[in-house]
Each structure stands twice: as C-alpha cells, then as structure tokens.
C-alpha atoms as a PDB file:
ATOM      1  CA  UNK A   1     -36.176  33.242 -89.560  1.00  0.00           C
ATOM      2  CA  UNK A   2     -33.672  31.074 -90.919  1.00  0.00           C
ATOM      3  CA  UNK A   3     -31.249  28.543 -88.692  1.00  0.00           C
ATOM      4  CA  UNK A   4     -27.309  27.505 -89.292  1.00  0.00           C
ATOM      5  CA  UNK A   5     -27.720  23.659 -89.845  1.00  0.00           C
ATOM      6  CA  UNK A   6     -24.598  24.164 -87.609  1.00  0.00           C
ATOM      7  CA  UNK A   7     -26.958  24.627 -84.938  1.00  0.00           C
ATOM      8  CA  UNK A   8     -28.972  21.557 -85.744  1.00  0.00           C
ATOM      9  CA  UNK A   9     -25.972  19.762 -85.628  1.00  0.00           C
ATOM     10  CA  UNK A  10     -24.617  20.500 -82.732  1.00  0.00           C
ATOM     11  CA  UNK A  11     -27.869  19.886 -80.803  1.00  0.00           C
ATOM     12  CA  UNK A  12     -28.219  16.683 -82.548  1.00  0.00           C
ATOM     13  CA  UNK A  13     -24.594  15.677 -81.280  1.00  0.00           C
ATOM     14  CA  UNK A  14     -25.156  16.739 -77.844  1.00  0.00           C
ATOM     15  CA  UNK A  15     -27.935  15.045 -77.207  1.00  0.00           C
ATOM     16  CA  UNK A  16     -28.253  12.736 -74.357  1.00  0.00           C
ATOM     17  CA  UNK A  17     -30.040  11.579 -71.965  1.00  0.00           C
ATOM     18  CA  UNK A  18     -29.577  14.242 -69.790  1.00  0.00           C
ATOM     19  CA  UNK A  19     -30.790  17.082 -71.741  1.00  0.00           C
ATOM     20  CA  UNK A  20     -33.437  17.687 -73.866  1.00  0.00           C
ATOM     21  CA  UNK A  21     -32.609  20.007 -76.400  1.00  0.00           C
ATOM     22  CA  UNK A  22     -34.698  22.479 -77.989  1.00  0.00           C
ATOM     23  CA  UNK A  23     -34.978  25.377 -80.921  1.00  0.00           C
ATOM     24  CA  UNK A  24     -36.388  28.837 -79.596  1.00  0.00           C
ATOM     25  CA  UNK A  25     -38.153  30.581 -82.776  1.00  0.00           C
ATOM     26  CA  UNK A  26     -38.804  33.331 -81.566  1.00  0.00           C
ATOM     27  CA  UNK A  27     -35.023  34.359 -80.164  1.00  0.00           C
ATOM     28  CA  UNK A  28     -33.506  31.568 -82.913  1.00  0.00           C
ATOM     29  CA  UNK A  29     -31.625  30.218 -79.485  1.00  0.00           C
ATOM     30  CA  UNK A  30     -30.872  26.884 -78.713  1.00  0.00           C
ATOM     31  CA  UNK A  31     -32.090  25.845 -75.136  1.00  0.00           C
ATOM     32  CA  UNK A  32     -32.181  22.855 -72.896  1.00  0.00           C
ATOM     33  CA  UNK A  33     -34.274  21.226 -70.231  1.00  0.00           C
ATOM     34  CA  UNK A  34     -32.263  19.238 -67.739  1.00  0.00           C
ATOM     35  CA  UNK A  35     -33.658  15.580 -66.587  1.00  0.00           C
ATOM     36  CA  UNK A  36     -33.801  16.181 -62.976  1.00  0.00           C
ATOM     37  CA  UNK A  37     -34.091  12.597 -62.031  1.00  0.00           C
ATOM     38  CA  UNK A  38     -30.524  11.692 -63.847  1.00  0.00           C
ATOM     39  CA  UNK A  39     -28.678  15.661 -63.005  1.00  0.00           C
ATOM     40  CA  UNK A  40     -30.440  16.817 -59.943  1.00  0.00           C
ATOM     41  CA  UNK A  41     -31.121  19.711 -61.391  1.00  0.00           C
ATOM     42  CA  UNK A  42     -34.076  21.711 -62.890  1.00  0.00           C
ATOM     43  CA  UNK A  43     -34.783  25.135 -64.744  1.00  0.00           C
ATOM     44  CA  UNK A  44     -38.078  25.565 -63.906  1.00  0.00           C
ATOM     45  CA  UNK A  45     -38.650  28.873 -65.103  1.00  0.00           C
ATOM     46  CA  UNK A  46     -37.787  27.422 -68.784  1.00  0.00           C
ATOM     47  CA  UNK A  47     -39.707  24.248 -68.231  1.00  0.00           C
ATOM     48  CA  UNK A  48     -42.596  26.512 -67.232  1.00  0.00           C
ATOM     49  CA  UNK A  49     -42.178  28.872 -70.820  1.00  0.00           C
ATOM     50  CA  UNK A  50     -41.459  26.103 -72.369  1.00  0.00           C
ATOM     51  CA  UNK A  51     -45.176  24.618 -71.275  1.00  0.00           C
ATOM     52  CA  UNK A  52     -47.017  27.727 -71.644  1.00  0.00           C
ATOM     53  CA  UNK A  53     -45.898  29.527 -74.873  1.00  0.00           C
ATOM     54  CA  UNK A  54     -47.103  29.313 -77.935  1.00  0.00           C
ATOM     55  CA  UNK A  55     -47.486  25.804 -79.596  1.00  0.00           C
ATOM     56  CA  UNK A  56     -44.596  26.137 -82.288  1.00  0.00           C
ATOM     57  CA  UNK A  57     -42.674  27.935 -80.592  1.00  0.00           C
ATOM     58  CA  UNK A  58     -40.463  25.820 -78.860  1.00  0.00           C
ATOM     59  CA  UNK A  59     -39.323  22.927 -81.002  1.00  0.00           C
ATOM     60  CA  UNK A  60     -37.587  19.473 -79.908  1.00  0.00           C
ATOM     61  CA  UNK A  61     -34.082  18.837 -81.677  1.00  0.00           C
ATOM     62  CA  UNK A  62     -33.803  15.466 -82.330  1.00  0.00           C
ATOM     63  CA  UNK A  63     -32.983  13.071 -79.650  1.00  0.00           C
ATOM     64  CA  UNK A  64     -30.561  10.089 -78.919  1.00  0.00           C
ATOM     65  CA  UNK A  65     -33.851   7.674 -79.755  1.00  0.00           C
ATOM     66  CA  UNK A  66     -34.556   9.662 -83.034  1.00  0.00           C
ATOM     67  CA  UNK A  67     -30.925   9.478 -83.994  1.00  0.00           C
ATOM     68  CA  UNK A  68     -30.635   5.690 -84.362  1.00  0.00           C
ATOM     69  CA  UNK A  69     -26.384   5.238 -84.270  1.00  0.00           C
ATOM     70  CA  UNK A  70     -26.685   1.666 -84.621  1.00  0.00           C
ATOM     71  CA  UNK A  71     -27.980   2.197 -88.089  1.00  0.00           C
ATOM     72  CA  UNK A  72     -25.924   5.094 -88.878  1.00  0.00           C
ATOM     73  CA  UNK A  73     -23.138   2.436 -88.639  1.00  0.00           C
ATOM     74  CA  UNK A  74     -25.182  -0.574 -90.224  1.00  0.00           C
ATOM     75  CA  UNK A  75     -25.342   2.337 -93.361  1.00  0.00           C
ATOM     76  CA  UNK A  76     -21.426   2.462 -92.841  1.00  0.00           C
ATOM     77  CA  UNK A  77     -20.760  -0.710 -93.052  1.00  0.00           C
ATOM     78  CA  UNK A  78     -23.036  -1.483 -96.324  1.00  0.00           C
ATOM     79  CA  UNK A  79     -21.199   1.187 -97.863  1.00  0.00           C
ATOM     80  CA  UNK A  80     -17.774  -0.318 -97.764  1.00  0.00           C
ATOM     81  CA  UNK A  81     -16.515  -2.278-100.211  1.00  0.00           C
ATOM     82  CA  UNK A  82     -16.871  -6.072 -99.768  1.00  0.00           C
ATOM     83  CA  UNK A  83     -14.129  -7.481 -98.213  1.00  0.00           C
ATOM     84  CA  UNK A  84     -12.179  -8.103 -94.635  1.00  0.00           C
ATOM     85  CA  UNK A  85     -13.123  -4.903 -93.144  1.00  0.00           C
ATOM     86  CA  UNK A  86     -16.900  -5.203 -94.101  1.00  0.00           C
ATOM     87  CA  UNK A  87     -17.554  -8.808 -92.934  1.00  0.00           C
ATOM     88  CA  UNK A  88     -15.734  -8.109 -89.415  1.00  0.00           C
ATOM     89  CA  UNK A  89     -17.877  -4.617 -88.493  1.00  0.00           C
ATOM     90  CA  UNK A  90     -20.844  -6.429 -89.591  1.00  0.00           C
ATOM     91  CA  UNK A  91     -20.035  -9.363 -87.066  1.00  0.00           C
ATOM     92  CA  UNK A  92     -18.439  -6.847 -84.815  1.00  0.00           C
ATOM     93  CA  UNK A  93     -21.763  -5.577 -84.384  1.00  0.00           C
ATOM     94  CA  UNK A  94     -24.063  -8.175 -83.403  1.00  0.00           C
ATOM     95  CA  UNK A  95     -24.825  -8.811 -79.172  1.00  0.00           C
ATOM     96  CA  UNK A  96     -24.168  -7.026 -76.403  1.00  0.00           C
ATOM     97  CA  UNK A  97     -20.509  -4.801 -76.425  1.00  0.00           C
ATOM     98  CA  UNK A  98     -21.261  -3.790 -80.334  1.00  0.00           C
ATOM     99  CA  UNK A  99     -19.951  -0.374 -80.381  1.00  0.00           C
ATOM    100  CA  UNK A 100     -16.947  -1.319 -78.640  1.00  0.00           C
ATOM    101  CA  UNK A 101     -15.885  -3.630 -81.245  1.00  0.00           C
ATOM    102  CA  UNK A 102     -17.384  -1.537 -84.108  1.00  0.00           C
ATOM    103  CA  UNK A 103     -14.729   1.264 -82.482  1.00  0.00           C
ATOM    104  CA  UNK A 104     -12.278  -1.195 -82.382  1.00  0.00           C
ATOM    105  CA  UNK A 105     -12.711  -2.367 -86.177  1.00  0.00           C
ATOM    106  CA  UNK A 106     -12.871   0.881 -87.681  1.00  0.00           C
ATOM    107  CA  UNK A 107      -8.935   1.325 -86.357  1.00  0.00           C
ATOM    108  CA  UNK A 108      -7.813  -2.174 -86.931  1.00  0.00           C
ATOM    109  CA  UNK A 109      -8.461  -1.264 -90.688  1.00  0.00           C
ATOM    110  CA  UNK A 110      -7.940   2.292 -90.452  1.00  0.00           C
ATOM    111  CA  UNK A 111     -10.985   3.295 -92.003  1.00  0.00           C
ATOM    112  CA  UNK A 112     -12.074   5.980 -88.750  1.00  0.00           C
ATOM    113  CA  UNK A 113     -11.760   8.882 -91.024  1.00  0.00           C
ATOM    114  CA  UNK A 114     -14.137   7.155 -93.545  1.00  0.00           C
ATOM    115  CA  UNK A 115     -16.448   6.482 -90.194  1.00  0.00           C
ATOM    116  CA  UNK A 116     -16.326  10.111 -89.183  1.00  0.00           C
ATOM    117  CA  UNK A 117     -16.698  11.050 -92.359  1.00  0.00           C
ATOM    118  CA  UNK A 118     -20.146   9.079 -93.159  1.00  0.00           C
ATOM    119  CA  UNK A 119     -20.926  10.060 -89.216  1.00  0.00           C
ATOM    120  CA  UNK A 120     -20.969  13.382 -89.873  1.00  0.00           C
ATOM    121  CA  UNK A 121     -22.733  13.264 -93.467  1.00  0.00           C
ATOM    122  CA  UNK A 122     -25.946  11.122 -92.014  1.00  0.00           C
ATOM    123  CA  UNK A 123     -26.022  13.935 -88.914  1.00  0.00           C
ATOM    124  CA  UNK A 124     -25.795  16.750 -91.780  1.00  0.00           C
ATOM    125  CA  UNK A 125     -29.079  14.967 -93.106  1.00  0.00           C
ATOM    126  CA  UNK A 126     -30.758  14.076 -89.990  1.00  0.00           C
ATOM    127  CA  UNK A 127     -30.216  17.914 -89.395  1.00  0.00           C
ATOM    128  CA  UNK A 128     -31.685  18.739 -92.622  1.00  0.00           C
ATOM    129  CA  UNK A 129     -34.334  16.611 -92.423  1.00  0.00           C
ATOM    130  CA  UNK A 130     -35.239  17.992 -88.986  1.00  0.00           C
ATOM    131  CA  UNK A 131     -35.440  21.803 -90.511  1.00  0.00           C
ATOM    132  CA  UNK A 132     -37.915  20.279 -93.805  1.00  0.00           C
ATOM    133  CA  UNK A 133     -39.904  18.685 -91.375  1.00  0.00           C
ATOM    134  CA  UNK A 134     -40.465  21.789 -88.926  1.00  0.00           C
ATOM    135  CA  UNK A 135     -40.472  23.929 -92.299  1.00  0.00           C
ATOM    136  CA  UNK A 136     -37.465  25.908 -91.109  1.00  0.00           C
ATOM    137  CA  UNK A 137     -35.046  27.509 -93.594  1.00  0.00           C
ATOM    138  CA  UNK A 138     -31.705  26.194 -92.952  1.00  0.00           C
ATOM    139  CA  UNK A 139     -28.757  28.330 -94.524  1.00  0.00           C
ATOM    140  CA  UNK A 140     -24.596  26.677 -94.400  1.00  0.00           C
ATOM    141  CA  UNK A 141     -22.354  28.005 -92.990  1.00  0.00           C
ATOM    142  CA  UNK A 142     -18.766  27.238 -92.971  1.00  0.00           C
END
C-alpha cells in the first residue's frame, strides 16, 4: 500500500496537542485519538483497536514535539542572505514571545512567502522522512 505524502502532510500540520494523529495500514485512513484531559472527549472504541491490533498496524504521524518549529525557522533564517532581515529574526527569536516577533519580522521585510515557502519544503521532508522510516511508499500527488 502506498500513501499521498499529502496525507503525511496534512497530519503533520494538524497536529496538536489535542489530537494524536495516526496512519491506519490496513484501510490507508488517517485517524485520531482525542486527549480527553485537554477536549473532554474520548473514542474509546478506537483507543481500544488502536491498543489491541496488530503491532504495525497503527502508526503515529509525527507530533508537535517531533516537528521542532523553532528550528524549522532557525533553518530559515540561516538560509537568508546576510543582512538586515537575517540579524533581526535571529534576535527576534531569542526569550520568551519568539514566534511573535519572528511573525512580525518575516512581514516587516516581506519575506512571508519565502517563510511559507521553506515551511512547507522542511514539512514535505519531515513527511518523507516519516514514510522511509516506517518503510511506506509515498507517491505525489498534485
């Protein structure tokens, strides 16, 4: 069975600390296990598949805490040319408030289409790297 890296993506980018997202392999679905303690609520019939199938068949998409965005914009910001743009985000992003002013500094210089650009090019290989790992064959899609 092969997987869209669409729908790596996507669970990468949803991921939160709400939901715990997961790859079915034997429907190729996408599902999710709600954190009761932070939504109140609970599937417990999945929970309880989830627990009792199969090791391998249900398999964790990456989470927030695998993700790392702080150095998914440290990468951004050592990939800019030196100048007034790269020594602000790099102070922007030091202490508390950092993506706040990383946000900010990305539209003072008008660079957020370069940020969502290299944003969605280190999720593209977080997703692939996800599908090596797992040994899943990913196919594009467009």
């Amino acid at each position: 069975m092969k997987i869209k890296l669409e729908q790596v993506i996507e669970a990468i980018e949803t991921a939160d600390d709400a939901f715990t997202y997961f790859y079915d392999t034997q429907t190729g679905e996408t599902v999710y296990l709600q954190d009761e303690m932070i939504t109140g609520e609970c599937d417990e019939a999945l929970e309880e598949l989830i627990e009792n199938s199969p090791r391998g068949r249900f398999l964790r998409f990456p989470t927030k805490y695998d993700i790392h965005e702080y150095s998914i914009m440290e990468g951004f910001i050592e990939s800019l040319p030196p100048g007034a743009a790269h020594q602000e985000l790099a102070h922007a992003i030091r202490g508390k408030g950092a993506f706040r002013r990383f946000k900010n500094g990305i539209y003072y210089h008008h660079i957020e289409q370069q940020w969502y650009d290299y944003h969605a090019a280190a999720y593209r290989e977080i997703a692939i790297r996800w599908c090596r790992d797992e040994e899943i064959e990913y196919i594009e899609t467009e």
